[in-house]
Structure formats: structure tokens, C-alpha cells
Protein backbone atom coordinates (compact mmCIF):
# COMPACT_ATOMS: atom_id res chain seq x y z
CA UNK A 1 93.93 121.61 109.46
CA UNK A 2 94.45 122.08 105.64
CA UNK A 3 96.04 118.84 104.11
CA UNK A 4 98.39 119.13 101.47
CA UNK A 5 97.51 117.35 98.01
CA UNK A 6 99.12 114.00 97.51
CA UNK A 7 102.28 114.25 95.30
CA UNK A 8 101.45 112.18 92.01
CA UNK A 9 103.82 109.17 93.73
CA UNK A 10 101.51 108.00 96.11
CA UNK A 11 99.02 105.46 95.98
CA UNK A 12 95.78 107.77 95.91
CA UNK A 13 97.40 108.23 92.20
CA UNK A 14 98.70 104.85 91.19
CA UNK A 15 96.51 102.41 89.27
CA UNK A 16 94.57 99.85 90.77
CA UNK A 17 96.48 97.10 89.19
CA UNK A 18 99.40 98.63 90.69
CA UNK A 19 97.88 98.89 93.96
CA UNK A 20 97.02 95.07 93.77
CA UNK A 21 100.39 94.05 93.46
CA UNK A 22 101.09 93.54 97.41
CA UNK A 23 103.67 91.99 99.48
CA UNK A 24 104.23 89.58 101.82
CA UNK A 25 101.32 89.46 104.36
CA UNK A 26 103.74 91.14 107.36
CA UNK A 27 104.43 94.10 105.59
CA UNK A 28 100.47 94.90 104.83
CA UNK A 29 99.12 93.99 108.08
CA UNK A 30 102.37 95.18 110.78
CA UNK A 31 102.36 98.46 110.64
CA UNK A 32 104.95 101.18 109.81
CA UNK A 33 108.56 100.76 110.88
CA UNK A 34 110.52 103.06 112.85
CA UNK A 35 111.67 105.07 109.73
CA UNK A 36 108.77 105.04 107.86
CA UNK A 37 106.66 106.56 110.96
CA UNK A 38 108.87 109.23 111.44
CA UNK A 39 108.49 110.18 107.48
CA UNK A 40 105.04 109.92 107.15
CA UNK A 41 104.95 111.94 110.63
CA UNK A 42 107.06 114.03 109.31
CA UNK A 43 105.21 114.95 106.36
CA UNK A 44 102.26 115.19 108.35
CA UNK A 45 104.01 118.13 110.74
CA UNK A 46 104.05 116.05 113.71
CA UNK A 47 106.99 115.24 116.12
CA UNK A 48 105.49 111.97 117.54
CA UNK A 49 102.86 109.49 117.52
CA UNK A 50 101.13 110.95 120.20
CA UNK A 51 101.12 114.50 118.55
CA UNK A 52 99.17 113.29 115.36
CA UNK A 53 96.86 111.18 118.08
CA UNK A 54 96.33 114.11 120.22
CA UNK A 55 95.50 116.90 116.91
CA UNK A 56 93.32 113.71 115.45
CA UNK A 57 91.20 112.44 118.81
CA UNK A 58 89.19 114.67 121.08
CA UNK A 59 90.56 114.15 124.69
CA UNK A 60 87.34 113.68 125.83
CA UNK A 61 87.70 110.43 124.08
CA UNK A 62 91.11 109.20 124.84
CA UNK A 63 91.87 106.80 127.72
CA UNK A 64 95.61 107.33 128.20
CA UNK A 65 95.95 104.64 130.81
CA UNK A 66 96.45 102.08 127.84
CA UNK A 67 94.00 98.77 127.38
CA UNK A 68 93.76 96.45 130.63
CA UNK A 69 94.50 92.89 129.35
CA UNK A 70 94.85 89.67 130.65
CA UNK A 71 98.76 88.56 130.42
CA UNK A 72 98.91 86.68 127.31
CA UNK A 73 98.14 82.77 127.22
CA UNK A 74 100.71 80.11 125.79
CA UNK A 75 100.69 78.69 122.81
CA UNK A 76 99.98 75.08 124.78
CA UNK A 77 97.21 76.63 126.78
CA UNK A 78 95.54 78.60 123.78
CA UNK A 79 95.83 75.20 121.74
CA UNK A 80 94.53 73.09 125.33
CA UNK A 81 91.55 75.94 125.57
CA UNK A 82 90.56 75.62 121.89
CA UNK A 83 90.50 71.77 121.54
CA UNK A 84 87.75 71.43 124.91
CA UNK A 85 85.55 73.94 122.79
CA UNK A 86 82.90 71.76 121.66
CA UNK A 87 82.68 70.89 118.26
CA UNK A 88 79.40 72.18 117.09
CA UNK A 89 77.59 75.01 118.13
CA UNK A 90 74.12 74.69 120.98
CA UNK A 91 70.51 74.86 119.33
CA UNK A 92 70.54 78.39 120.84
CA UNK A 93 73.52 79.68 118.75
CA UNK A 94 72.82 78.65 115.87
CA UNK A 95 71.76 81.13 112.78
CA UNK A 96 68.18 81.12 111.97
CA UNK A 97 68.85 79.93 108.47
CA UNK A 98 69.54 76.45 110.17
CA UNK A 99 66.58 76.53 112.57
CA UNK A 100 64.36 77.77 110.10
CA UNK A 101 62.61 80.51 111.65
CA UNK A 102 59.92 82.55 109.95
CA UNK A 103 61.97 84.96 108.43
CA UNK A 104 63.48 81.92 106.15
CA UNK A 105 60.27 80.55 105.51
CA UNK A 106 60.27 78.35 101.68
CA UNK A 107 63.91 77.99 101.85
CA UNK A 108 65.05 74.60 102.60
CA UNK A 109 66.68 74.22 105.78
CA UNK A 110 70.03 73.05 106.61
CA UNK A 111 70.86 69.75 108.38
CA UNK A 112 74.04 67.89 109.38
């Protein structure tokens, strides 16, 4: 599929000061809303989500029965869960910068 070339308005052709001038952290990180999905669908030549999904993965590689989650925690039991989590880390887990292993060898090592 040919793409068209971006019209000089979008970002591809804005400056990168421009393009450092962002909002609020919700409208980076959310996601398109309704009307802005159907444009840029739109403009793309689909009808729906699933069209541009379908034309962009192979089937092989989609799993169309959706991810199998746990049901979501509480914010009491999240906060309960994260709080028994001890507060440092075993020997085991630690990085091998603090355990000094060979490959740090004549760096000083870290302690607590």
C-alpha cells in the first residue's frame, strides 16, 4: 500500500521546538478520541480500527480472543500488596555492579 506524502501541517514537517511544546500528560499518553480516530482512519482509507489492524498485522499473528487478565485489584489491595514487598532487594537480585563481579573489576563497589 502506497502512502500518501504528509501535507506540510503535520508534525513530520513542524520544527522540533514546535514538536516539544506538549500538553498535558493525558492527551500524549491516552490515545486518540473518538473523532480524531475516525479522521486519522479516515485519511488512512479505513472504516474501522480493526480494518487498519487487519491490512497492518498478518493473521497468522493476531489472537482475536483479546488478552486474558486477572480482574483488576483495588486501589487498597494494590497499596496492601506493595507495602509487604520487602524493602531491599535479595543478594541474588541484585546488579553485578553492587556485588562486584568480574566484569566490574577496579571499580569501587557499592554499599548501603
Amino acid at each position: 500500500m502506497a502512502y500518501p506524502a504528509a501535507p506540510p501541517d503535520t508534525p513530520s514537517h513542524q520544527s522540533l521546538a514546535a514538536l516539544e511544546r506538549t500538553g498535558p500528560f493525558s492527551e500524549r499518553h491516552i490515545g486518540p478520541d473518538a473523532e480524531e480516530l475516525s479522521k486519522m482512519l479516515s485519511h488512512l482509507g479505513f472504516g474501522s480500527r480493526d480494518e487498519l489492524i487487519d491490512a497492518a498485522v498478518p493473521g497468522s499473528l493476531r489472537d482475536r480472543r483479546g488478552p486474558r487478565l486477572p480482574a483488576p485489584a483495588s486501589e487498597a489491595r494494590t497499596e496492601a500488596e506493595l507495602r509487604a514487598l520487602p524493602t531491599t532487594l535479595p543478594t541474588r537480585h541484585r546488579c553485578r555492579h553492587a556485588t562486584g563481579s568480574a566484569s566490574t573489576a577496579g571499580t569501587p563497589r557499592h554499599t548501603r
